[in-house]
Protein backbone atom coordinates (compact mmCIF):
# COMPACT_ATOMS: atom_id res chain seq x y z
CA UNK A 1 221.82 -139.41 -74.75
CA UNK A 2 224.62 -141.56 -73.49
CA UNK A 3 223.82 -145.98 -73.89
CA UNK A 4 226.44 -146.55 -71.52
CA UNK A 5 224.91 -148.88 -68.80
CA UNK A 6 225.74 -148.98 -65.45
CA UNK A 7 224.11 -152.96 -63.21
CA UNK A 8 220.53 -152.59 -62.18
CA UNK A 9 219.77 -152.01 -58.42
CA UNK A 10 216.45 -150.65 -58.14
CA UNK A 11 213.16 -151.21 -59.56
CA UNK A 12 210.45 -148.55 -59.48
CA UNK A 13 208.35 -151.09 -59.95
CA UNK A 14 209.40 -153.53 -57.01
CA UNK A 15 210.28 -150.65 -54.84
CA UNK A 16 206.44 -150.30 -54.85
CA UNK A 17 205.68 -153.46 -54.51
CA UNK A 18 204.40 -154.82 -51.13
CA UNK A 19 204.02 -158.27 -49.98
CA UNK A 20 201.11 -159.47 -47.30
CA UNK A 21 201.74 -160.62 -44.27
CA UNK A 22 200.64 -163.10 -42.55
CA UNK A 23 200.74 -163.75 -38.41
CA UNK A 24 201.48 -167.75 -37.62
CA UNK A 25 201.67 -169.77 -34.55
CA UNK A 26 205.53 -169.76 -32.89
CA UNK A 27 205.07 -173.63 -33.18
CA UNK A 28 204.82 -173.34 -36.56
CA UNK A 29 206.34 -170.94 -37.94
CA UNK A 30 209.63 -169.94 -35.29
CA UNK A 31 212.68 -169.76 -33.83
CA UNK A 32 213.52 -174.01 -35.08
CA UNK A 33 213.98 -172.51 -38.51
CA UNK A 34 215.53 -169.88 -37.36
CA UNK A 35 212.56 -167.04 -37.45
CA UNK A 36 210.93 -165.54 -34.73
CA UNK A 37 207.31 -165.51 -35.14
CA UNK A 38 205.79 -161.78 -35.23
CA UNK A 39 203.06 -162.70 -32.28
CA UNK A 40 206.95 -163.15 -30.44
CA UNK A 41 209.09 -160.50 -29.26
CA UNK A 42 213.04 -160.40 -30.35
CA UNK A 43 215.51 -161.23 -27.97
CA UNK A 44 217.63 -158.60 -29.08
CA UNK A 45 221.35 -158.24 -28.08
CA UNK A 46 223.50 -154.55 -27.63
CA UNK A 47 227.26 -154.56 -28.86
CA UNK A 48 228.24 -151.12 -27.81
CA UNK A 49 225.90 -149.80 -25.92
CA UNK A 50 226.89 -145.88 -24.65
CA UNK A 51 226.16 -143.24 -26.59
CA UNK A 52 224.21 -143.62 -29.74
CA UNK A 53 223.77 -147.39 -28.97
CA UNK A 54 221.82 -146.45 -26.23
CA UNK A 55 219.48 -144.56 -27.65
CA UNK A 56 219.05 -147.22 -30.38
CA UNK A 57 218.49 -149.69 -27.13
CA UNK A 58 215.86 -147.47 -25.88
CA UNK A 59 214.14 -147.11 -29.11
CA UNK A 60 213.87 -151.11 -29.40
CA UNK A 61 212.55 -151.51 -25.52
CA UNK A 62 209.22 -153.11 -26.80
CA UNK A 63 211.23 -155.95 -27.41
CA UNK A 64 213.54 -158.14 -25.37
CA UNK A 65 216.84 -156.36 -24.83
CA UNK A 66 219.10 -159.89 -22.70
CA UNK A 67 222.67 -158.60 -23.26
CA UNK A 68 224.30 -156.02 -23.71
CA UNK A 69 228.80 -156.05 -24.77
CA UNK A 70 230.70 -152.65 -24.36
CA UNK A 71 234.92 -152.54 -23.41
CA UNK A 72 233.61 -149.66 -21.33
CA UNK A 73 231.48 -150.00 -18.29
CA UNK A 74 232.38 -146.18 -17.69
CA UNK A 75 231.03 -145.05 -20.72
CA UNK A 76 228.06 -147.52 -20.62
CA UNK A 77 227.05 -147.38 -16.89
CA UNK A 78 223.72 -145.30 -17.66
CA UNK A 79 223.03 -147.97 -20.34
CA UNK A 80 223.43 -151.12 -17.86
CA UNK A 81 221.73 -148.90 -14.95
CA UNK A 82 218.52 -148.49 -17.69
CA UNK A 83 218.17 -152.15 -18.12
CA UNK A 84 219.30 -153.80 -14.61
CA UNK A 85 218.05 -157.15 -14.95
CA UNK A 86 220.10 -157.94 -18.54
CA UNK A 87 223.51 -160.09 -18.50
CA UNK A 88 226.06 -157.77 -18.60
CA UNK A 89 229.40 -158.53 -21.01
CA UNK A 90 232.78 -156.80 -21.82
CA UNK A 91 233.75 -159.44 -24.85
CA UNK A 92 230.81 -159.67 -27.15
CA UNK A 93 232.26 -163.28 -28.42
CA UNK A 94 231.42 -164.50 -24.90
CA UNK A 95 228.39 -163.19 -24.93
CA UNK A 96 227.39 -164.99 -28.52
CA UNK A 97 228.85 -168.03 -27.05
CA UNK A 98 227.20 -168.53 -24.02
CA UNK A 99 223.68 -166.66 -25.19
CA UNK A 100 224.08 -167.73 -28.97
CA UNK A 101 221.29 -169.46 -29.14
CA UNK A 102 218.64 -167.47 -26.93
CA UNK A 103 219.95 -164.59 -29.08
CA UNK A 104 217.75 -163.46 -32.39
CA UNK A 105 218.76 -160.14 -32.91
CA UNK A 106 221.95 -158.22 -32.49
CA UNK A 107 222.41 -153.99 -32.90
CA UNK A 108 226.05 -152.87 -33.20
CA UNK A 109 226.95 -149.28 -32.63
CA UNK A 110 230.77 -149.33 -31.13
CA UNK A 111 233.16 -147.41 -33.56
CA UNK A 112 233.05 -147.79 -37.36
CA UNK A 113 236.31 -150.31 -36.99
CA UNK A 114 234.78 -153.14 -35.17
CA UNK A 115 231.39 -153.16 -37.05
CA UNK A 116 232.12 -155.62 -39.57
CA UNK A 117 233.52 -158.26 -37.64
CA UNK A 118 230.45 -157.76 -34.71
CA UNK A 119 228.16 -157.99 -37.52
CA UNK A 120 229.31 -160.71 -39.51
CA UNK A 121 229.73 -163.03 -36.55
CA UNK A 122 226.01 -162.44 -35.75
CA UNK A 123 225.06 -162.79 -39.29
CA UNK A 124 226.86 -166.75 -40.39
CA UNK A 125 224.99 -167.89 -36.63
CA UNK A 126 221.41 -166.61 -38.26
CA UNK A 127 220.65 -163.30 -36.26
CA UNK A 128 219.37 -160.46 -37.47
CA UNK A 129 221.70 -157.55 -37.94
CA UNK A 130 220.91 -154.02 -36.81
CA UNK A 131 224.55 -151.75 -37.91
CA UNK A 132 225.08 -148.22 -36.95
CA UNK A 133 226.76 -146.11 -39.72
CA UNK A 134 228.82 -146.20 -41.02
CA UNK A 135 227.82 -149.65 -41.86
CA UNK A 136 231.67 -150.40 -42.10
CA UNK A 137 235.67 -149.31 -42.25
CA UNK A 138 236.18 -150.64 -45.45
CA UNK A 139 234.91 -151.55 -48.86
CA UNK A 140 235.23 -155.15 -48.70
CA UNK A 141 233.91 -155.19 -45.61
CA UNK A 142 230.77 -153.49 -47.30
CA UNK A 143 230.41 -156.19 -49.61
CA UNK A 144 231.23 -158.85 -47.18
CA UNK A 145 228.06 -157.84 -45.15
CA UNK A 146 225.81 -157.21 -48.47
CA UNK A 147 226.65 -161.33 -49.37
CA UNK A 148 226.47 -162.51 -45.74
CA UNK A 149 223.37 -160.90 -44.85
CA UNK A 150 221.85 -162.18 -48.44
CA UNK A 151 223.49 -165.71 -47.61
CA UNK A 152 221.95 -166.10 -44.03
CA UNK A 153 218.83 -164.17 -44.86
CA UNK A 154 218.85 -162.32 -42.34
CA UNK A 155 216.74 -159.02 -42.00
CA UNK A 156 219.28 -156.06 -41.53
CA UNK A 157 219.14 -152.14 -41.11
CA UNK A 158 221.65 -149.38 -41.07
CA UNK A 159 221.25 -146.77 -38.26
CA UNK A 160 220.54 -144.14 -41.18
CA UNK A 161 217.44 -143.14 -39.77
CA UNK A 162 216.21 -140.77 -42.04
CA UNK A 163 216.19 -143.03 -45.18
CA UNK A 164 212.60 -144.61 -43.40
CA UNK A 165 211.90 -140.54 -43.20
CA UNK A 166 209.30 -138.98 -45.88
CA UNK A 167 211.51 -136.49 -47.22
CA UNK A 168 213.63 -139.07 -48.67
CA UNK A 169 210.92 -140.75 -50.17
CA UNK A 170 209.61 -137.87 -51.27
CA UNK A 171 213.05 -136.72 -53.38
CA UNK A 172 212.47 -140.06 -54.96
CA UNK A 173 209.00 -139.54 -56.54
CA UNK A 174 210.17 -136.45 -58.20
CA UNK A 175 213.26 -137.34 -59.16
CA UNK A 176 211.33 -140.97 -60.66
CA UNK A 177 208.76 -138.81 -62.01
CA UNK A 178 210.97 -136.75 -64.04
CA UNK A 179 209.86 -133.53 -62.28
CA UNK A 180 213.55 -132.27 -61.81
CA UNK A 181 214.64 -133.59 -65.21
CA UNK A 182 218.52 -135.16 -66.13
CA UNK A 183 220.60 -134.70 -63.22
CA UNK A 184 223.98 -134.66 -63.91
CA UNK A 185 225.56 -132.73 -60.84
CA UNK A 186 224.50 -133.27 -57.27
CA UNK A 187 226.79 -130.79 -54.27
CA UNK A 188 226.82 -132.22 -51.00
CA UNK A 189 227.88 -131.32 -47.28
CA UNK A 190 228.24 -131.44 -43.58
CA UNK A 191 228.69 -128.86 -41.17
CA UNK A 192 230.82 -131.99 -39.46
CA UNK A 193 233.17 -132.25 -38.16
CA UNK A 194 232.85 -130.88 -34.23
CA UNK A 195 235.07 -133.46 -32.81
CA UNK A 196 238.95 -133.03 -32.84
CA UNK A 197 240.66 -133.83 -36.48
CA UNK A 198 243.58 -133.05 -37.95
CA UNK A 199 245.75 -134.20 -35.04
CA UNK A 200 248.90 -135.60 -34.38
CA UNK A 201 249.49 -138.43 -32.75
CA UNK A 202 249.93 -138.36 -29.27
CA UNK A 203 253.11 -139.21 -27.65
CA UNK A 204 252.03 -139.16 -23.89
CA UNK A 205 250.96 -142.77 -22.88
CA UNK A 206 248.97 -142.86 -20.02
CA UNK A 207 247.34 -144.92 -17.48
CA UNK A 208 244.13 -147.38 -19.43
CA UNK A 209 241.32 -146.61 -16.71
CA UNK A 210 240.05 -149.87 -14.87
CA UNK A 211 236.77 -149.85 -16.81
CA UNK A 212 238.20 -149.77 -20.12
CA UNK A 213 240.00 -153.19 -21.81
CA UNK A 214 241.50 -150.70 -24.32
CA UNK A 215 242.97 -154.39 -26.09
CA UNK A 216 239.39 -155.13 -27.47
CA UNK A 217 238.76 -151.25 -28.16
CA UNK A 218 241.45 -151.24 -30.60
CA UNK A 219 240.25 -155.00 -31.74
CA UNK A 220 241.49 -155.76 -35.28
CA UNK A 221 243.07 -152.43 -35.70
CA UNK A 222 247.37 -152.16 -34.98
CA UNK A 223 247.99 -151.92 -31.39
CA UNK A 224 248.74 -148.64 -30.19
CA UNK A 225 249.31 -146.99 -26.34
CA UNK A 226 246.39 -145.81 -24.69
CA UNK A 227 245.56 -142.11 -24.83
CA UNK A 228 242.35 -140.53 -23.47
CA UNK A 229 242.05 -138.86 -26.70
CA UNK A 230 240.60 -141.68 -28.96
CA UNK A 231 237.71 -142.51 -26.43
CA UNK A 232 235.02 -142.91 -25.73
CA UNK A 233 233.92 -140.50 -28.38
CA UNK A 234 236.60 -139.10 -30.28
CA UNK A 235 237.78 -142.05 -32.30
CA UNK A 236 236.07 -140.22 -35.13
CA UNK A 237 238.60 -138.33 -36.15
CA UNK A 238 241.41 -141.12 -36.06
CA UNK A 239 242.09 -143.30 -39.24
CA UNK A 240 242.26 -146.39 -37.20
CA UNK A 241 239.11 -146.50 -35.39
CA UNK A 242 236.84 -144.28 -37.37
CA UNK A 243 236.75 -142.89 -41.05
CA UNK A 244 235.65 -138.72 -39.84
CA UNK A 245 233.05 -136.56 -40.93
CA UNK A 246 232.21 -138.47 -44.59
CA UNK A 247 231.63 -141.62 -42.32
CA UNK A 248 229.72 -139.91 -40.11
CA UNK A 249 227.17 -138.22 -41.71
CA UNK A 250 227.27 -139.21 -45.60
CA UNK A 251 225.19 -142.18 -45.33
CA UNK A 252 222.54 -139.48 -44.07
CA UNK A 253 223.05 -137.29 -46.53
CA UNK A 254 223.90 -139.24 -49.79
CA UNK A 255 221.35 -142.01 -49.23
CA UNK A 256 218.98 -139.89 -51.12
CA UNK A 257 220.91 -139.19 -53.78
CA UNK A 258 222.10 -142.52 -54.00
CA UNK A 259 218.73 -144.26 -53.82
CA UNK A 260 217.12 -141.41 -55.89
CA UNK A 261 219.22 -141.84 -58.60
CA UNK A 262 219.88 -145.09 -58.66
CA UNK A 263 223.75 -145.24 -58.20
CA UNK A 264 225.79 -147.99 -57.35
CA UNK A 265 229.74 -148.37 -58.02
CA UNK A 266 231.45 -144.39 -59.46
CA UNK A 267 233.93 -145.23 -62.42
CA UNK A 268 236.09 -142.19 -60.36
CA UNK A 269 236.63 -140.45 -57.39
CA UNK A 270 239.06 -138.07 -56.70
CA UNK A 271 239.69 -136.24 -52.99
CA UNK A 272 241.17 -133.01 -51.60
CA UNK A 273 241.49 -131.78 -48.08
CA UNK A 274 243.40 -129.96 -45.76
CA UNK A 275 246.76 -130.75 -44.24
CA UNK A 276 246.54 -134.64 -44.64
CA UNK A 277 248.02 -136.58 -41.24
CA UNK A 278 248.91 -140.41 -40.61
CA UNK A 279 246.69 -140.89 -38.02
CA UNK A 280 243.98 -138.30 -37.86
CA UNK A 281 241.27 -137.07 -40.92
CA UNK A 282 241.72 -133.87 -41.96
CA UNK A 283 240.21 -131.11 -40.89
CA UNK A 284 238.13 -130.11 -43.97
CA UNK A 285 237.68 -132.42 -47.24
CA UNK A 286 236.52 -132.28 -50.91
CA UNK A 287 235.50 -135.55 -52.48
CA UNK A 288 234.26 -135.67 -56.26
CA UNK A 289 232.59 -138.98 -57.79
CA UNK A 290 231.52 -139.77 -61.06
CA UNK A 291 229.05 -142.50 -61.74
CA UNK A 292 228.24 -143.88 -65.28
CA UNK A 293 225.22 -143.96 -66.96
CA UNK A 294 222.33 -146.37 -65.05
CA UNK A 295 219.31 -147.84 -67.23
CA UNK A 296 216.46 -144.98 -67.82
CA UNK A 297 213.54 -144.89 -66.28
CA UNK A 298 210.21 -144.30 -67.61
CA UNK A 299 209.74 -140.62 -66.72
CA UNK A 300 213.83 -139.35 -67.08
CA UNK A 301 216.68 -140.51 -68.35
CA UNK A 302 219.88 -141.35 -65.89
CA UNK A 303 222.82 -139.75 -67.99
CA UNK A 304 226.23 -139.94 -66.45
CA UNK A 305 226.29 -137.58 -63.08
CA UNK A 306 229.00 -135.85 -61.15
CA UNK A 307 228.37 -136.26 -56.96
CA UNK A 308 230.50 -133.47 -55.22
CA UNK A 309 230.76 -134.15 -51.14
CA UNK A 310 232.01 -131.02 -48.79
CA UNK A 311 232.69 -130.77 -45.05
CA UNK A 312 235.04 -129.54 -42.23
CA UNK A 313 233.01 -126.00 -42.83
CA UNK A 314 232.67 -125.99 -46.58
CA UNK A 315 230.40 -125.51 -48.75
CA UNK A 316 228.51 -125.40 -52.69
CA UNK A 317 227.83 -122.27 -54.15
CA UNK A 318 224.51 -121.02 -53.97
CA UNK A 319 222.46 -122.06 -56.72
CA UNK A 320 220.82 -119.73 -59.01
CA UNK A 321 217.35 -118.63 -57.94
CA UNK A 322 217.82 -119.72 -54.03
CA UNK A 323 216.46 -117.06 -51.88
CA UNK A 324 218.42 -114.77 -49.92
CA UNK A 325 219.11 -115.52 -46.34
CA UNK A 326 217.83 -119.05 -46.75
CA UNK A 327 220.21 -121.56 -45.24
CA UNK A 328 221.61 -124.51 -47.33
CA UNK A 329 222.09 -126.65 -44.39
CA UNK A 330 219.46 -128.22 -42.40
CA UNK A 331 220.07 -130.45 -39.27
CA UNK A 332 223.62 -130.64 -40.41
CA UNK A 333 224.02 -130.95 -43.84
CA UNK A 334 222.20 -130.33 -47.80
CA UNK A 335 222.05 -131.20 -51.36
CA UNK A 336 221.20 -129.67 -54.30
CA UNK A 337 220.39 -131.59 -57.46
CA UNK A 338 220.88 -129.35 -60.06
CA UNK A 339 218.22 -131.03 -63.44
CA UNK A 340 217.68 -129.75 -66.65
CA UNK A 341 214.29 -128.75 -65.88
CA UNK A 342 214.54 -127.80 -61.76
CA UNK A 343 217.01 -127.07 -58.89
CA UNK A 344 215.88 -129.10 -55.56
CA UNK A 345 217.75 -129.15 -52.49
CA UNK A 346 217.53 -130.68 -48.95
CA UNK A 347 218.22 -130.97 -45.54
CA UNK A 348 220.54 -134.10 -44.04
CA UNK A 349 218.74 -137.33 -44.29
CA UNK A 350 216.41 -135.84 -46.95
CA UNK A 351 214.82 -133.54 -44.38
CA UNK A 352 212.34 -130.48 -45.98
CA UNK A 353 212.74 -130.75 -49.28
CA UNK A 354 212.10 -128.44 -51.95
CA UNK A 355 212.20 -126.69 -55.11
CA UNK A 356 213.91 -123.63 -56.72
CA UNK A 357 211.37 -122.73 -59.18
CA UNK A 358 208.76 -122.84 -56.64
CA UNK A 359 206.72 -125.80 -57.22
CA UNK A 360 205.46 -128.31 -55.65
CA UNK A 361 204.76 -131.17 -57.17
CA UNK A 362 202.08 -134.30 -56.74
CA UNK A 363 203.82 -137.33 -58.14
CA UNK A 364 203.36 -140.92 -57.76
CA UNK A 365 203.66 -142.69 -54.60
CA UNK A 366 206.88 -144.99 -55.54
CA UNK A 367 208.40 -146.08 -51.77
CA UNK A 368 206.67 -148.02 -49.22
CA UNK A 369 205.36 -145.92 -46.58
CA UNK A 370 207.02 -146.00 -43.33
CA UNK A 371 205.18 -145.56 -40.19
CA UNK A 372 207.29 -146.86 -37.69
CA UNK A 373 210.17 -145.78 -36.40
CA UNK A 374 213.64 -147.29 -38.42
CA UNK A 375 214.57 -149.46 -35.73
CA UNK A 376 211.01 -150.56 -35.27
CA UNK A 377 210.82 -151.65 -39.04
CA UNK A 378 213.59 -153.30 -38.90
CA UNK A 379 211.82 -155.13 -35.95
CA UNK A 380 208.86 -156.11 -38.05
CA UNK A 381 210.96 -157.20 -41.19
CA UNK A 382 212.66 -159.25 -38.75
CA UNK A 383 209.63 -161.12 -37.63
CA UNK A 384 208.57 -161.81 -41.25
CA UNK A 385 209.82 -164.84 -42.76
CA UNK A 386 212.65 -164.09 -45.32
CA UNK A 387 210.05 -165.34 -48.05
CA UNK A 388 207.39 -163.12 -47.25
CA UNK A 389 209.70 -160.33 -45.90
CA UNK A 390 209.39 -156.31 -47.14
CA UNK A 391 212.98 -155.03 -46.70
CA UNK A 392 214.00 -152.46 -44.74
CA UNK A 393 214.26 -148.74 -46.14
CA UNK A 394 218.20 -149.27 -45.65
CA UNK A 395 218.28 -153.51 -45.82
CA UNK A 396 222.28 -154.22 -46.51
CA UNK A 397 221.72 -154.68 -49.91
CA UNK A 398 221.18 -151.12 -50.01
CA UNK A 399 223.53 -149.50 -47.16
CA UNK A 400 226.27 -151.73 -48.33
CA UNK A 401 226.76 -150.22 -51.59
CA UNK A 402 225.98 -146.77 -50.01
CA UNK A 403 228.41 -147.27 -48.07
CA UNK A 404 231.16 -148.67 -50.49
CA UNK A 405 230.44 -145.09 -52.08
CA UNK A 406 230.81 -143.56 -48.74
CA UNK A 407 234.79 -145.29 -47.96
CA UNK A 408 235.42 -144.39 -51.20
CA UNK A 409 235.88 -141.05 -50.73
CA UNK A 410 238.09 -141.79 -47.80
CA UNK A 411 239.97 -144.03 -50.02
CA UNK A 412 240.20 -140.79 -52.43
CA UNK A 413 241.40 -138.16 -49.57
CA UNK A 414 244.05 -140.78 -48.54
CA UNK A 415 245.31 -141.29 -51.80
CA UNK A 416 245.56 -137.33 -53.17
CA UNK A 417 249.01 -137.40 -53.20
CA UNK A 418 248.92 -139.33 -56.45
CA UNK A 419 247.80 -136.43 -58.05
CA UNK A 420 245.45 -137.99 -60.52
CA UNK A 421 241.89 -138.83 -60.83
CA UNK A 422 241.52 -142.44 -59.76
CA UNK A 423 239.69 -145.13 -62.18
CA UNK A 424 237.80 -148.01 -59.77
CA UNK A 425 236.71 -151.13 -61.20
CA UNK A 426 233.48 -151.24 -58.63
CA UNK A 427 232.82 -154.65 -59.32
CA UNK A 428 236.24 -156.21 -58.55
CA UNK A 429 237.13 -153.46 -55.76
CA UNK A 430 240.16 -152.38 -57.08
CA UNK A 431 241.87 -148.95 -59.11
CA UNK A 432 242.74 -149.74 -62.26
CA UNK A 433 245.22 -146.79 -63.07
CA UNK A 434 247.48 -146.47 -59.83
CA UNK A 435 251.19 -146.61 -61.41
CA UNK A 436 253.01 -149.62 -60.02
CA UNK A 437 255.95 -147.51 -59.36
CA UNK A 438 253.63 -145.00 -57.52
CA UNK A 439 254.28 -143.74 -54.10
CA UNK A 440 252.73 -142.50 -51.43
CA UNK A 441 253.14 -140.92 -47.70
CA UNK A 442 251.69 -138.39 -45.48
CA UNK A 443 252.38 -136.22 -42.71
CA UNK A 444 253.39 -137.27 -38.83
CA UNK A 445 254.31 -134.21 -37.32
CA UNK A 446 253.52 -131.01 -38.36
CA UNK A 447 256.79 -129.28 -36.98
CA UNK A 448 255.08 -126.14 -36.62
CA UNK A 449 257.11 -123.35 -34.50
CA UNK A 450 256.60 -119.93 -34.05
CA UNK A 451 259.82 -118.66 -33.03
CA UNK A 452 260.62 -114.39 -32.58
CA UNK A 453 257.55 -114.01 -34.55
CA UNK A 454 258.04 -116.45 -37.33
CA UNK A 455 256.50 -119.58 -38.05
CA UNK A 456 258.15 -122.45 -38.95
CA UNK A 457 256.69 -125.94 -40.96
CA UNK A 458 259.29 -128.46 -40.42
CA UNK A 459 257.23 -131.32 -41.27
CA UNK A 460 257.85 -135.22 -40.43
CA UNK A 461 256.67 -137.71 -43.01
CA UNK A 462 256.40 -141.20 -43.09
CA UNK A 463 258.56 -143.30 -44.93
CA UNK A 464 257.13 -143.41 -48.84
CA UNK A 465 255.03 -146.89 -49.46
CA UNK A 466 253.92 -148.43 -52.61
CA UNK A 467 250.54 -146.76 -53.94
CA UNK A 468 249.23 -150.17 -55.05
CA UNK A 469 249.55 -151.94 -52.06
CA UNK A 470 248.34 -148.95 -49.53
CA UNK A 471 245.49 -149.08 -51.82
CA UNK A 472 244.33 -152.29 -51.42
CA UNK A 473 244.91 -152.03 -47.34
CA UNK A 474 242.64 -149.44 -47.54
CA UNK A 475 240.16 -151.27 -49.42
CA UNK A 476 240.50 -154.88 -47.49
CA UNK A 477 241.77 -154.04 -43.89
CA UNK A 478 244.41 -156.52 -42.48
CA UNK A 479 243.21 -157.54 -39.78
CA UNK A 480 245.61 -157.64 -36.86
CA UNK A 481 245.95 -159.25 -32.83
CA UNK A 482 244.08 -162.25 -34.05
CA UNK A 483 240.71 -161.10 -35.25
CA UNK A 484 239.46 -162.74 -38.28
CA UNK A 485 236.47 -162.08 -40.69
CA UNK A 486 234.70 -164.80 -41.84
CA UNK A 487 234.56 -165.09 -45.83
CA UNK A 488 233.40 -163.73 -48.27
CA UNK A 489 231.23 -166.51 -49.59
């Protein structure tokens, strides 16, 4: 059995720990330190707030909800219609400014670009931090909102719903309790992505609609024209603005398998995919990961393991023993751990799981139980003082490592055309084997042409670009038109 080491994260031990707590006066206990007592309710503020922000909005109505920030009143008219009486913003820095202190809460959910700097602007004034996923574009940005959030003490929650969901918990205790044995290859996938990818750039620049200020849409991301294709909801699939079907639905899918097995930075990643454009993700995608050995446990052993991600349509093998006709992906996605002693796969977000061999095990209870809804936890956690606080099923200092794993694979697809398997110094953020003379590029145009019959690929690339240096703009975004993060420590 392998001594390598990978750093501690969790404890089976604290993970089961709770703490009391205990319900004090506001003028004791409140907002002058920068708490909210939990007889209060949150004044909670909404930083994109159409689509999945409102339903995150509607799921934290209990509370106060006294602003909402979008860039488009369009897109966010049902939103603002559903709470009429709230102050209304397009710039979410005006709103902080002039609310900043009447503010103790703030959920993001505008596109994966434009969550860090939302969130970490909120976080270094003292308010608590609720982040759709992806939790961010980047992997410093990651990190930068696992210190800041740490730092400020703030109680924070990714929208990952189903890691507050039993089935995750549930993959835990047998995996913990050694009921699936050494795992050293997990197969995941998505049935994502069903928005456009793959895409060229457009060329057409149209007319930016009167309810859109498509200069704070794009935000710290390089300026480009407006085209109707990136938004409201297709900025998904467009390298600028999103980071496509891995970003979408991996911190769903992996969070079990990275809280289950205790993983935190791989040692390397390497990525496939279809036709690879500047602009857009690819249509289909094949990330592989390979995490060291982490410290045993006192049921199993945590030998080095192999994490395989699929999507854009593809997917594992069937395992040995699965039944006929029985689908691999539920509500979206699945994963099979294959041990040395059992096969057990899921649904996305940990949903139904089960067992090859047909068992069903009763193992210890390691997880807190979560009866409220995720965005309701994160609610109560932030209404406990940071002292006496029980985290969050997906508190940053878990969904910021997550989701370092989760970019990584983006960083991985982008970076194929090295042809290697990269080596990633987790703790430093940085590849350690990229040749300094190493180049890279990718496609603009397809050229494609069908012409009498035959088709033609005359393809446009960009300009080559050093390896090294596209690597680390990947990893720690510049930031462009004047928006700033605030730093690291």
């Amino acid at each position: 059995m392998s001594s390598k080491k990978n750093n501690k994260r969790i404890s089976p031990t604290v993970a089961a720990t709770t703490v009391g707590l205990t319900i004090v006066p506001s003028n004791i206990f409140g907002k002058k330190f920068g708490h909210t007592a939990p007889s209060d309710k949150l004044n909670i503020a909404g930083v994109g707030i159409g689509g999945k922000g409102f339903s995150v909005l509607k799921s934290l109505e209990s509370e106060n909800i006294v602003a909402l920030a979008d860039v488009d009143w369009k897109y966010s008219k049902p939103t603002f219609d559903y709470f009429p009486n709230v102050k209304k913003y397009v710039d979410y820095r005006k709103m902080y400014d002039e609310l900043g202190k009447s503010i103790d809460a703030v959920m993001v959910a505008t596109p994966d670009h434009t969550h860090a700097i939302i969130a970490a602007d909120a976080i270094t004034m003292g308010k608590h931090a609720y982040v759709e996923k992806p939790l961010t574009h980047s992997v410093y940005e990651s990190r930068l909102l696992t210190n800041l959030a740490r730092k400020h003490k703030i109680a924070s929650q990714m929208g990952n719903g189903g890691a507050s969901a039993p089935g995750v918990r549930q993959i835990i205790d047998w995996i913990w309790d050694g009921q699936i044995g050494e795992i050293k290859k997990v197969e995941a996938f998505t049935d994502r992505p069903f928005w456009p990818q793959g895409l060229m750039r457009p060329t057409q620049e149209q007319s930016i609609p009167d309810t859109l200020d498509w200069d704070l849409f794009v935000g710290p991301a390089p300026m480009r024209p407006y085209n109707s294709i990136y938004t409201p909801w297709n900025w998904r699939g467009w390298w600028d603005f999103g980071t496509g079907a891995l970003g979408d639905m991996a911190c769903h899918i992996l969070n079990p398998v990275f809280k289950g097995l205790n993983l935190l930075y791989p040692t390397h990643v390497q990525g496939s995919s279809t036709m690879l454009m500047s602009d857009s993700c690819p249509t289909a995608q094949i990330v592989k990961y390979t995490f060291p050995a982490r410290d045993n446990l006192p049921k199993v052993s945590m030998p080095e393991v192999e994490v395989t991600w699929y999507d854009g349509g593809f997917q594992p093998n069937r395992p040995k023993g699965m039944p006929e006709g029985k689908d691999l992906n539920v509500s979206g996605g699945g994963v099979i751990f294959y041990g040395s002693k059992d096969t057990l796969i899921c649904g996305s977000s940990g949903r139904d799981p089960w067992l090859v061999s047909g068992r069903t095990p009763i193992s210890p209870n390691t997880q807190r139980a979560i009866t409220l809804s995720h965005e309701m936890d994160w609610v109560r956690a932030c209404k406990e003082s940071h002292d006496n606080r029980i985290e969050t099923a997906s508190d940053f200092s878990i969904a910021g490592p997550l989701n370092e794993m989760v970019v990584m694979g983006v960083l991985a697809v982008r970076l194929q055309g090295l042809n290697q398997i990269l080596d990633w110094d987790g703790e430093n953020m940085k590849f350690t084997n990229i040749p300094m003379e190493a180049t890279v590029k990718s496609i603009v145009k397809d050229g494609f042409k069908i012409s009498d019959g035959h088709p033609t690929f005359n393809k446009e690339w960009t300009d080559p670009v050093s390896a090294q240096e596209f690597a680390q703009e990947l990893i720690n975004h510049t930031y462009h038109n004047g928006w700033k993060l605030p730093p690291m420590t």
